[in-house]
N, C-alpha and C. Protein backbone atom coordinates (compact mmCIF):
# COMPACT_ATOMS: atom_id res chain seq x y z
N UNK A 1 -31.24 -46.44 -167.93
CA UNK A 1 -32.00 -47.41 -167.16
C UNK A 1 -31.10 -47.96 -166.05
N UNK A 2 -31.61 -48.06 -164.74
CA UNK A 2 -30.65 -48.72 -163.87
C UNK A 2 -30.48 -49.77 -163.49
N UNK A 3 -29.24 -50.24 -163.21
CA UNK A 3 -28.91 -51.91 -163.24
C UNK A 3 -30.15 -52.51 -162.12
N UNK A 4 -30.67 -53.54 -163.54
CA UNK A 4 -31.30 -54.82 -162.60
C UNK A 4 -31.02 -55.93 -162.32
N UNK A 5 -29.58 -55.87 -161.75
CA UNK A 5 -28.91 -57.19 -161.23
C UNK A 5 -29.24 -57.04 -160.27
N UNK A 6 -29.93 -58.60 -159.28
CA UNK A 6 -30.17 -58.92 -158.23
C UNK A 6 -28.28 -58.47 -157.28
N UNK A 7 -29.03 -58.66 -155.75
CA UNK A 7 -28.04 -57.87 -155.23
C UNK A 7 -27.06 -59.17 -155.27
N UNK A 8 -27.52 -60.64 -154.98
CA UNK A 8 -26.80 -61.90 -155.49
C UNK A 8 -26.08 -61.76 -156.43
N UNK A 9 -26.53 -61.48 -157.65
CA UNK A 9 -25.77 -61.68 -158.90
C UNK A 9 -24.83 -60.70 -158.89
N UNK A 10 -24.76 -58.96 -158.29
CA UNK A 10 -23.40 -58.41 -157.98
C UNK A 10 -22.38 -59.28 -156.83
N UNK A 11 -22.97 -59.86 -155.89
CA UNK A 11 -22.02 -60.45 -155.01
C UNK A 11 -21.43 -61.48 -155.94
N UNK A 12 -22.23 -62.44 -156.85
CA UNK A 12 -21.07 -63.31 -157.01
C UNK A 12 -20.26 -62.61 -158.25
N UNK A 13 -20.56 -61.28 -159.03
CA UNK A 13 -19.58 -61.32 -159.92
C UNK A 13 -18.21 -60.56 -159.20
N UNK A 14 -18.84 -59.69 -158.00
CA UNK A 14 -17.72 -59.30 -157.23
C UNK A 14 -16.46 -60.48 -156.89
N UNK A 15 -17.27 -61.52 -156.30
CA UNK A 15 -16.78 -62.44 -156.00
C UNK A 15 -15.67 -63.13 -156.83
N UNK A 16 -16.48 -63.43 -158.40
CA UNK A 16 -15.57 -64.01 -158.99
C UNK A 16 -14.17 -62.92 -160.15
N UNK A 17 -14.56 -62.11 -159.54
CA UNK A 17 -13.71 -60.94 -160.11
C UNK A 17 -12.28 -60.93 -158.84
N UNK A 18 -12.56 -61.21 -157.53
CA UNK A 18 -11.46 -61.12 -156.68
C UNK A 18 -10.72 -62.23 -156.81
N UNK A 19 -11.76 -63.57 -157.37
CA UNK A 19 -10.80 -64.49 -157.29
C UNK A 19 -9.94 -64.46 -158.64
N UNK A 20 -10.36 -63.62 -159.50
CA UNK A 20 -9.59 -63.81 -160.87
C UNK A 20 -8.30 -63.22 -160.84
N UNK A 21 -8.60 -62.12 -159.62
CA UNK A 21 -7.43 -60.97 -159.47
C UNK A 21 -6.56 -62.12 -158.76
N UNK A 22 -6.97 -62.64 -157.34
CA UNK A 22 -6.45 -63.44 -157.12
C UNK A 22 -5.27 -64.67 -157.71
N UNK A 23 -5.96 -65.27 -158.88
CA UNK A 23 -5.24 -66.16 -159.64
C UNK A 23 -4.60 -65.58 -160.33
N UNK A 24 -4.62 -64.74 -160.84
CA UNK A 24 -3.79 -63.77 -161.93
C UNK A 24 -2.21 -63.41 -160.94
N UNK A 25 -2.64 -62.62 -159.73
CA UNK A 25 -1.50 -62.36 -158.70
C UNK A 25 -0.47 -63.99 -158.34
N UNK A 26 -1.26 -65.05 -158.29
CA UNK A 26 -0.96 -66.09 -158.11
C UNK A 26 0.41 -66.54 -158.93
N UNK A 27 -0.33 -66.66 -160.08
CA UNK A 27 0.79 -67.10 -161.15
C UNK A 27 1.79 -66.20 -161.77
N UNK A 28 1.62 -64.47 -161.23
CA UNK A 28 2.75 -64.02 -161.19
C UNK A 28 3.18 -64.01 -160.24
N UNK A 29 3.08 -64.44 -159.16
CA UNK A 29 4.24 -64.52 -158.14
C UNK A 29 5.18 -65.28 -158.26
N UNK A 30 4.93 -65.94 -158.77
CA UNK A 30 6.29 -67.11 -159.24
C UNK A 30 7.02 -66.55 -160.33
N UNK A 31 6.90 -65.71 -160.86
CA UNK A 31 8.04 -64.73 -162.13
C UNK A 31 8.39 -63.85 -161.67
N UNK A 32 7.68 -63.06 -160.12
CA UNK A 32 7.93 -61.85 -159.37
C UNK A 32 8.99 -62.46 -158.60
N UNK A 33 8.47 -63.13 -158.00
CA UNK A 33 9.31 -64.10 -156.95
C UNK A 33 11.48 -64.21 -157.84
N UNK A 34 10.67 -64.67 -159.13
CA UNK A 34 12.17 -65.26 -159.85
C UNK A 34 13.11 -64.12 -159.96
N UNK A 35 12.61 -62.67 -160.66
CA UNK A 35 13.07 -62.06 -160.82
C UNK A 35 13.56 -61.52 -159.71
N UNK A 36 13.11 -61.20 -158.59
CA UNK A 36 13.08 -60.39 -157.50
C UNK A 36 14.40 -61.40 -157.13
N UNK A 37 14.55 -62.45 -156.89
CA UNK A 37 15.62 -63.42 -156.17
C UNK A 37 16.74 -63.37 -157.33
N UNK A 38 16.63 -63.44 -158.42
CA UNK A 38 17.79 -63.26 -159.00
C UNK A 38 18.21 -62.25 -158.86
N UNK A 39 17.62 -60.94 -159.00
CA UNK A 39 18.49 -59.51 -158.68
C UNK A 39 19.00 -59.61 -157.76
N UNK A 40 18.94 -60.43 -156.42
CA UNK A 40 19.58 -60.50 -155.34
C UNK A 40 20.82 -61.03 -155.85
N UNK A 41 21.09 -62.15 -155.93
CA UNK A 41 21.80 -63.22 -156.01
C UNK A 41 22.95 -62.89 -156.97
N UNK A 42 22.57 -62.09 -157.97
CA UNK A 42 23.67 -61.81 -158.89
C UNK A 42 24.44 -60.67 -158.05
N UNK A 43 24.11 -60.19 -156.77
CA UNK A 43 24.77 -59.04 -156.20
C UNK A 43 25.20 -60.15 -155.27
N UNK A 44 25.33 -61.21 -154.83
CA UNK A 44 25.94 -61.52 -154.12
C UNK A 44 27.67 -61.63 -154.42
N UNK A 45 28.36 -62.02 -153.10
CA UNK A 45 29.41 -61.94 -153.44
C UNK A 45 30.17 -63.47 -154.24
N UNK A 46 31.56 -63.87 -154.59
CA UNK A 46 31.30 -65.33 -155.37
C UNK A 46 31.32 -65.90 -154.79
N UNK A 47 31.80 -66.06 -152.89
CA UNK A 47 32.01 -66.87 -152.27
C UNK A 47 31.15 -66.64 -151.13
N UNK A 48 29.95 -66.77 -152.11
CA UNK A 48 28.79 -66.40 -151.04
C UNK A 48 28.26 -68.04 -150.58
N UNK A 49 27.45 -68.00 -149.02
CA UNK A 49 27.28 -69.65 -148.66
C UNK A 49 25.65 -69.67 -148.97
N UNK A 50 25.49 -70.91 -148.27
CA UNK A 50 24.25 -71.30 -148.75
C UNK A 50 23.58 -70.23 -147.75
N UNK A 51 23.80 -69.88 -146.32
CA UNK A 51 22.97 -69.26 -145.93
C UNK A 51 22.82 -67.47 -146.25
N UNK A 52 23.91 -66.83 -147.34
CA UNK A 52 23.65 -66.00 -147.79
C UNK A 52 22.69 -66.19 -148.87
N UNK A 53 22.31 -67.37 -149.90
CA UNK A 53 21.59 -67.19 -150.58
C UNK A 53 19.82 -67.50 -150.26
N UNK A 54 19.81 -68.34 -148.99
CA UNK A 54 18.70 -68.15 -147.85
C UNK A 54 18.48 -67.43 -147.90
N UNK A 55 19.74 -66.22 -147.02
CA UNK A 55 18.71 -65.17 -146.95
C UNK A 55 18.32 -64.27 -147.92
N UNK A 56 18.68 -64.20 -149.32
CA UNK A 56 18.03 -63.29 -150.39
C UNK A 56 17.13 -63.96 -150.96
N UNK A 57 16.99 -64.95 -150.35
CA UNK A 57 15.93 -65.85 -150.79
C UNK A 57 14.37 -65.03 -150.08
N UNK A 58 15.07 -65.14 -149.12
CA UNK A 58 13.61 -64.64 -147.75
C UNK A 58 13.80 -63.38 -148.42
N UNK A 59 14.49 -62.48 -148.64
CA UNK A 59 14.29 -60.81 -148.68
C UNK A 59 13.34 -60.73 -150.36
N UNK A 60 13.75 -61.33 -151.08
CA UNK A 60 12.92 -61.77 -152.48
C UNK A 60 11.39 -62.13 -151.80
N UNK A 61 10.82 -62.82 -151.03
CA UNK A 61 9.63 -63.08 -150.94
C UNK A 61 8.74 -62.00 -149.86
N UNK A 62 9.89 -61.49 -148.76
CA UNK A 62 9.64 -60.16 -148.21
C UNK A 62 9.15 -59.14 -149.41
N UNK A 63 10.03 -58.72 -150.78
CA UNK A 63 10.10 -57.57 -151.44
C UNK A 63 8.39 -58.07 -152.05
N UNK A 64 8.17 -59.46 -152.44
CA UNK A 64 7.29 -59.88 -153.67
C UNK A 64 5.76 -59.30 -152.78
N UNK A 65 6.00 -59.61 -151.66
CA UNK A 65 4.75 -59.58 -150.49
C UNK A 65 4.29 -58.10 -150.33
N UNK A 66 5.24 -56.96 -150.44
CA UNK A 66 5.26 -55.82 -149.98
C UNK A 66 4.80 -55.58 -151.80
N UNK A 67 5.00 -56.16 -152.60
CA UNK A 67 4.46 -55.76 -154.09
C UNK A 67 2.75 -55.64 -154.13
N UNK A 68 2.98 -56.77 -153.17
CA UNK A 68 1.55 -57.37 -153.55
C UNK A 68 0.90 -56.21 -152.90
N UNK A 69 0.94 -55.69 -152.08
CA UNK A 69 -0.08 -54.54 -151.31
C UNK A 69 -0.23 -55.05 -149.68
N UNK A 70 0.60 -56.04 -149.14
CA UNK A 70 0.70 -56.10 -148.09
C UNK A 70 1.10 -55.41 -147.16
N UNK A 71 0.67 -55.05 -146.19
CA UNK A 71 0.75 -54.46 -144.68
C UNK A 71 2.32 -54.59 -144.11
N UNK A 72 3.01 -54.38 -143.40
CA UNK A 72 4.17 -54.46 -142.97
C UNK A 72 3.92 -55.56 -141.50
N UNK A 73 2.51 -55.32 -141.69
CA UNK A 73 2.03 -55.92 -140.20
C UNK A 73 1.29 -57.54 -140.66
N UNK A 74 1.04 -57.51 -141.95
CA UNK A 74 0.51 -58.78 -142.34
C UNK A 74 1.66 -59.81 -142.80
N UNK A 75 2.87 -59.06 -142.95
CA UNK A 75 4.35 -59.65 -143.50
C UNK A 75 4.52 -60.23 -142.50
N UNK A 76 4.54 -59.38 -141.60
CA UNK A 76 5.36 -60.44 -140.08
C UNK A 76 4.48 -61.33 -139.49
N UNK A 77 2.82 -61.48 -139.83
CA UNK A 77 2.26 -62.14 -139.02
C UNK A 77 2.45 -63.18 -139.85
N UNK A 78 2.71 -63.25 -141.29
CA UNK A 78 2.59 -64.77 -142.06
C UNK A 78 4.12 -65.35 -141.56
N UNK A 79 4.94 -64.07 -141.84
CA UNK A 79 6.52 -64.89 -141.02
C UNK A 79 6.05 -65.65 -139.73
N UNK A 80 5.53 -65.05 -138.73
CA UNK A 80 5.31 -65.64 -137.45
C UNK A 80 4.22 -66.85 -137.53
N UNK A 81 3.14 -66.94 -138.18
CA UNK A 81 2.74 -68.27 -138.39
C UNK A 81 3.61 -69.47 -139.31
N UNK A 82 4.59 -68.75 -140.39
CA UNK A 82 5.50 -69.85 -140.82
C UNK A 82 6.31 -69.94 -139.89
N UNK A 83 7.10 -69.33 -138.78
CA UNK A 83 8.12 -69.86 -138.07
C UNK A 83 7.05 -70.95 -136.90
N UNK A 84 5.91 -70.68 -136.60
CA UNK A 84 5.63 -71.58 -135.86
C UNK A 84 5.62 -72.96 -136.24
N UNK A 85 4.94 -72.83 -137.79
CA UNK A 85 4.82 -74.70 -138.22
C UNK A 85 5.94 -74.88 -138.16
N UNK A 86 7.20 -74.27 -138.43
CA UNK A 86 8.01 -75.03 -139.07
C UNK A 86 9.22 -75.29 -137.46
N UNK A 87 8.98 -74.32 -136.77
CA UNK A 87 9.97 -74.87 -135.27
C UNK A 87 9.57 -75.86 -134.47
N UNK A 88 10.54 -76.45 -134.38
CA UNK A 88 10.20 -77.97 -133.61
C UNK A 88 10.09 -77.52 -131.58
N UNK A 89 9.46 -78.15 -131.39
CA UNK A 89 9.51 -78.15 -129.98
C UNK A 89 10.78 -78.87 -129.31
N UNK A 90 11.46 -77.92 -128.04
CA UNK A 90 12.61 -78.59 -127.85
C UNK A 90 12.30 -80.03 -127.09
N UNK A 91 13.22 -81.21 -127.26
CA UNK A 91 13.33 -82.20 -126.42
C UNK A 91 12.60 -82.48 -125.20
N UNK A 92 13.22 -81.05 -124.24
CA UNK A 92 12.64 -81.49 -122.75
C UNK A 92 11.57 -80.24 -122.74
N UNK A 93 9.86 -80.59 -122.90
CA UNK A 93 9.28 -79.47 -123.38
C UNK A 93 8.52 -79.22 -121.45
N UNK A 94 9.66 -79.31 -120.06
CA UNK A 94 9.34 -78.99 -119.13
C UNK A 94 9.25 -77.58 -118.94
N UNK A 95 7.93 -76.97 -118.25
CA UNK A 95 7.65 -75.77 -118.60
C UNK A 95 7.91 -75.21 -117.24
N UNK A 96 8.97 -74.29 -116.96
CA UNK A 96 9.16 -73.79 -115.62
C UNK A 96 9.39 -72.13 -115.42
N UNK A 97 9.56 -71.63 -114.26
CA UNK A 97 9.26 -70.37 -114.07
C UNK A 97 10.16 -69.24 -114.64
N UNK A 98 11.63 -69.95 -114.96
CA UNK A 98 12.40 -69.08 -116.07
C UNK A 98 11.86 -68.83 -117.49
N UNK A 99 11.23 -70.09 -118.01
CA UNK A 99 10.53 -69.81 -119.46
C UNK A 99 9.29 -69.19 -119.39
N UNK A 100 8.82 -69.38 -118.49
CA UNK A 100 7.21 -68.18 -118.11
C UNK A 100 8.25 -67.30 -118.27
N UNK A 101 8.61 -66.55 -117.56
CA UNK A 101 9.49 -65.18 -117.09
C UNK A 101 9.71 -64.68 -118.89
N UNK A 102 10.15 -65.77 -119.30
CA UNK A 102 11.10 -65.15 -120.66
C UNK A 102 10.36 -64.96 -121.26
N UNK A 103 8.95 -65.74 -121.55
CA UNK A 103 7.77 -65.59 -122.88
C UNK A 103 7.37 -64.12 -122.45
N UNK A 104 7.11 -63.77 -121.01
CA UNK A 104 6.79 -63.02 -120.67
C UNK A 104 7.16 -61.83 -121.03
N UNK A 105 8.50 -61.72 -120.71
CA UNK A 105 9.11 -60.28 -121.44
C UNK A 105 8.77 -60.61 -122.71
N UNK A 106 9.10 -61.26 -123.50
CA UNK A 106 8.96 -61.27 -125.16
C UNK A 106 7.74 -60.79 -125.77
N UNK A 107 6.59 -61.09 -125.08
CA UNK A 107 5.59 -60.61 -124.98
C UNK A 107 4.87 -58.98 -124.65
N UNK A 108 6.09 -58.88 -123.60
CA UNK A 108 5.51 -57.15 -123.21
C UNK A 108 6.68 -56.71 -124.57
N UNK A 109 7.72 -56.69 -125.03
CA UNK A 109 8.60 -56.26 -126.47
C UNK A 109 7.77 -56.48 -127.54
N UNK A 110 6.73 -57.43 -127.65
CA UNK A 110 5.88 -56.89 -129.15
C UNK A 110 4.82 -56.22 -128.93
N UNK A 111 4.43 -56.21 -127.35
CA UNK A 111 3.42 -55.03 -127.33
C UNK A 111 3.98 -53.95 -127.57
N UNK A 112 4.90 -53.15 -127.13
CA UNK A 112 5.79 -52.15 -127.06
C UNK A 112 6.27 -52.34 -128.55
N UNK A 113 6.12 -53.19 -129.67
CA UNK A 113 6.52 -53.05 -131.01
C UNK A 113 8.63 -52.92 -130.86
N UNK A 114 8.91 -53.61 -129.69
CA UNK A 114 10.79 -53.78 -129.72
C UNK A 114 11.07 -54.93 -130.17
N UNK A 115 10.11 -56.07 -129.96
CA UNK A 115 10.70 -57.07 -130.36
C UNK A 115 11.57 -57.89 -131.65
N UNK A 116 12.85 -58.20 -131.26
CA UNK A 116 13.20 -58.35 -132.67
C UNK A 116 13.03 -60.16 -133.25
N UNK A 117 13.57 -59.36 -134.59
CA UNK A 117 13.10 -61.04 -135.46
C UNK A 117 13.86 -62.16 -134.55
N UNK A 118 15.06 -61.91 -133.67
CA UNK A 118 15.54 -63.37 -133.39
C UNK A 118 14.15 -63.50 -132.23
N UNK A 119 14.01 -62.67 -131.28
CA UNK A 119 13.16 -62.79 -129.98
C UNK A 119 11.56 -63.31 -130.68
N UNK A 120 11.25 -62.88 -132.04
CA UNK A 120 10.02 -63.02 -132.00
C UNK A 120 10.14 -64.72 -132.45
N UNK A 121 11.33 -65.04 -133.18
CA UNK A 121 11.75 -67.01 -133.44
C UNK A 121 11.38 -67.42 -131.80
N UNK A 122 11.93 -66.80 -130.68
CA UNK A 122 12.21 -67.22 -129.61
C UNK A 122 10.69 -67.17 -128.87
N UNK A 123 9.90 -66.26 -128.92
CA UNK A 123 8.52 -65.98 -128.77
C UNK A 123 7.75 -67.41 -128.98
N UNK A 124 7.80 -67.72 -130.46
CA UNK A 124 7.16 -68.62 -131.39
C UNK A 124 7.67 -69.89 -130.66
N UNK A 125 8.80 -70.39 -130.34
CA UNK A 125 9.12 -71.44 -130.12
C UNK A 125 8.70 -71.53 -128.26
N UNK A 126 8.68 -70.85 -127.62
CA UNK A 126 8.69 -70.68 -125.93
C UNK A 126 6.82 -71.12 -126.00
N UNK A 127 6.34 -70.03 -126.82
CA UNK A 127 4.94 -70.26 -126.87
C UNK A 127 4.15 -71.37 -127.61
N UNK A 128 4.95 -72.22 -128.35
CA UNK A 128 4.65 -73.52 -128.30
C UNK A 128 4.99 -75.07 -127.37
N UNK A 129 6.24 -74.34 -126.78
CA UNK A 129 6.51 -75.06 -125.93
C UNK A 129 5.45 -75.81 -124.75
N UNK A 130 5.50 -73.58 -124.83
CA UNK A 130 3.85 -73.89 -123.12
C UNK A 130 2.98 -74.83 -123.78
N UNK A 131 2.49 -74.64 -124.87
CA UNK A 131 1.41 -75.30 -125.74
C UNK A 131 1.02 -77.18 -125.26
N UNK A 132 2.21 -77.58 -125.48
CA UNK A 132 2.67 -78.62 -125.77
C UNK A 132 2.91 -79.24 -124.16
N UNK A 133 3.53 -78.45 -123.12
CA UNK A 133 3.38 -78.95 -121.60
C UNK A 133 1.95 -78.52 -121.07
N UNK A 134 1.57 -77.03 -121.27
CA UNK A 134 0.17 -77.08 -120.25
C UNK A 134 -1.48 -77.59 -121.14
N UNK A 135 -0.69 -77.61 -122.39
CA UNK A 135 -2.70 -77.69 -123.01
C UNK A 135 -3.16 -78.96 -122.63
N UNK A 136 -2.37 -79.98 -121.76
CA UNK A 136 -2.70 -81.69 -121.76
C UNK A 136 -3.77 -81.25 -120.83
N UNK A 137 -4.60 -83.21 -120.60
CA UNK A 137 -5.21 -83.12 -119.34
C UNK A 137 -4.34 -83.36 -118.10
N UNK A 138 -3.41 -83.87 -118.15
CA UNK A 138 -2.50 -83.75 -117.18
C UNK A 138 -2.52 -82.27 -116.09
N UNK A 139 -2.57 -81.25 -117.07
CA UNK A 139 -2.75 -79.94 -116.66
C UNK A 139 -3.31 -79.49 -116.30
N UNK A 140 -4.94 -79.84 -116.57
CA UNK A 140 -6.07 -79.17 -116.15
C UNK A 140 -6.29 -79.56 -114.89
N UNK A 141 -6.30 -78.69 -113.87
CA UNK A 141 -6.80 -78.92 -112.30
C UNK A 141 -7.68 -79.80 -111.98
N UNK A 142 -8.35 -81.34 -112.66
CA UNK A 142 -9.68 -81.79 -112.03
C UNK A 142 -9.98 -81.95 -110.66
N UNK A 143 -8.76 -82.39 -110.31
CA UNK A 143 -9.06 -82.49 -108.42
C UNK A 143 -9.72 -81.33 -108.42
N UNK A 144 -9.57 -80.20 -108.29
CA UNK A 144 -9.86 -79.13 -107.67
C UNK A 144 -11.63 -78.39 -108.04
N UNK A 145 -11.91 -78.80 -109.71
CA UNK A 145 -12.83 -78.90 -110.45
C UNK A 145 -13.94 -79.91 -109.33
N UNK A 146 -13.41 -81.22 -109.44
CA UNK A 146 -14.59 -82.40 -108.69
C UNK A 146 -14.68 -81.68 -107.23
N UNK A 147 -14.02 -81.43 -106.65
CA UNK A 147 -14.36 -80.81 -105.17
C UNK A 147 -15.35 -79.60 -105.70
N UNK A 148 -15.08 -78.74 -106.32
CA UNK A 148 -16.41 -77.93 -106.68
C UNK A 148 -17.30 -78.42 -107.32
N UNK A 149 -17.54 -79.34 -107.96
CA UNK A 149 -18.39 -79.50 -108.33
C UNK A 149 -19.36 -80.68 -107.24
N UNK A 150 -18.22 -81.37 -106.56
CA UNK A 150 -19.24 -81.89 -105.26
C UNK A 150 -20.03 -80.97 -104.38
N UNK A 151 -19.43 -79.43 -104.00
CA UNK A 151 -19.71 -78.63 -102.91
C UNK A 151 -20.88 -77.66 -103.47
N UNK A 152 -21.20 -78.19 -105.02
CA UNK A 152 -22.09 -77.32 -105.90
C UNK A 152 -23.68 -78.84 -105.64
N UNK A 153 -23.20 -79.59 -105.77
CA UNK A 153 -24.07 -80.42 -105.90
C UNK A 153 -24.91 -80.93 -104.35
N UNK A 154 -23.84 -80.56 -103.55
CA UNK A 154 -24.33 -81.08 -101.83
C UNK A 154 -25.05 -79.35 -101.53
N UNK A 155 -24.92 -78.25 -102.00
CA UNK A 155 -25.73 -77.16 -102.12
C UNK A 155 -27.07 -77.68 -102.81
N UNK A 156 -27.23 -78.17 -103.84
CA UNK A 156 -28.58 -78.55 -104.11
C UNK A 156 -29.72 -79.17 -103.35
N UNK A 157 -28.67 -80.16 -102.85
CA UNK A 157 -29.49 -81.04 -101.51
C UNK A 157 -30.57 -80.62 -101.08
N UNK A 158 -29.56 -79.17 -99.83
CA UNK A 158 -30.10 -78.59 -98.94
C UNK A 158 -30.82 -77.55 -99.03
């Protein structure tokens, strides 16, 4: 006899079947995670610093991510949305034609897939910069906006 589950009732058991996989992956990542960082760490050397154990820190959550069935391309995009929250915008966030220039190249290097991890930190931080000087209203042209929109409206007139 063939299944008479409404097509609803397969969506939500689909549903609650991904999230189970989900939670299940969840709470081993934190024992994947442990193990994966201690195998590092015991290979370190004894007079290893804090930023050697940083970084087997990061290569442990790199290895746990690539467990999980992640993309090589979904790794770097969560790196690149964590380096954004977490980089501060510099001091003087004046946006001028050397830092255009520079986002710029950085930009044609990840199209071209050259860009490296320091340039893509440098990417993340340049491109919040702009963020932060041009997204104001300060920025937005209105002078130039109200003159068209006067020369749109004195067209109606006539």
């Amino acid at each position: 006899m063939p299944n008479e589950e409404s097509p609803e009732s397969q969506d939500q058991q689909e549903a609650e079947s991904i999230s189970s996989a989900a939670a299940d992956w969840g709470t081993q990542f934190v024992k994947v995670l442990e193990l994966e960082y201690e195998g590092l760490a015991v290979e370190l050397p004894t007079d290893a610093t804090w930023p050697d154990f940083q970084q087997a820190m990061v290569i442990a959550v790199g290895r746990v991510f690539d467990e999980s069935g992640a993309t090589p391309e979904s790794i770097a995009r969560l790196w690149e949305e964590i380096a954004d929250r977490l980089l501060p915008v510099d001091a003087d966030p004046a946006w001028n034609r050397e830092k255009n220039a520079q986002r710029l190249k950085l930009i044609d290097k990840k199209i071209q897939r050259t860009l490296t991890p320091e340039e893509a930190v440098e990417l993340t931080r340049l491109t919040k910069q702009m963020r932060v000087c041009c997204d104001t209203e300060e920025a937005i042209p209105l002078e130039g906006a109200r003159q068209l929109h006067r020369r749109l409206l004195d067209m109606d007139e006539s």
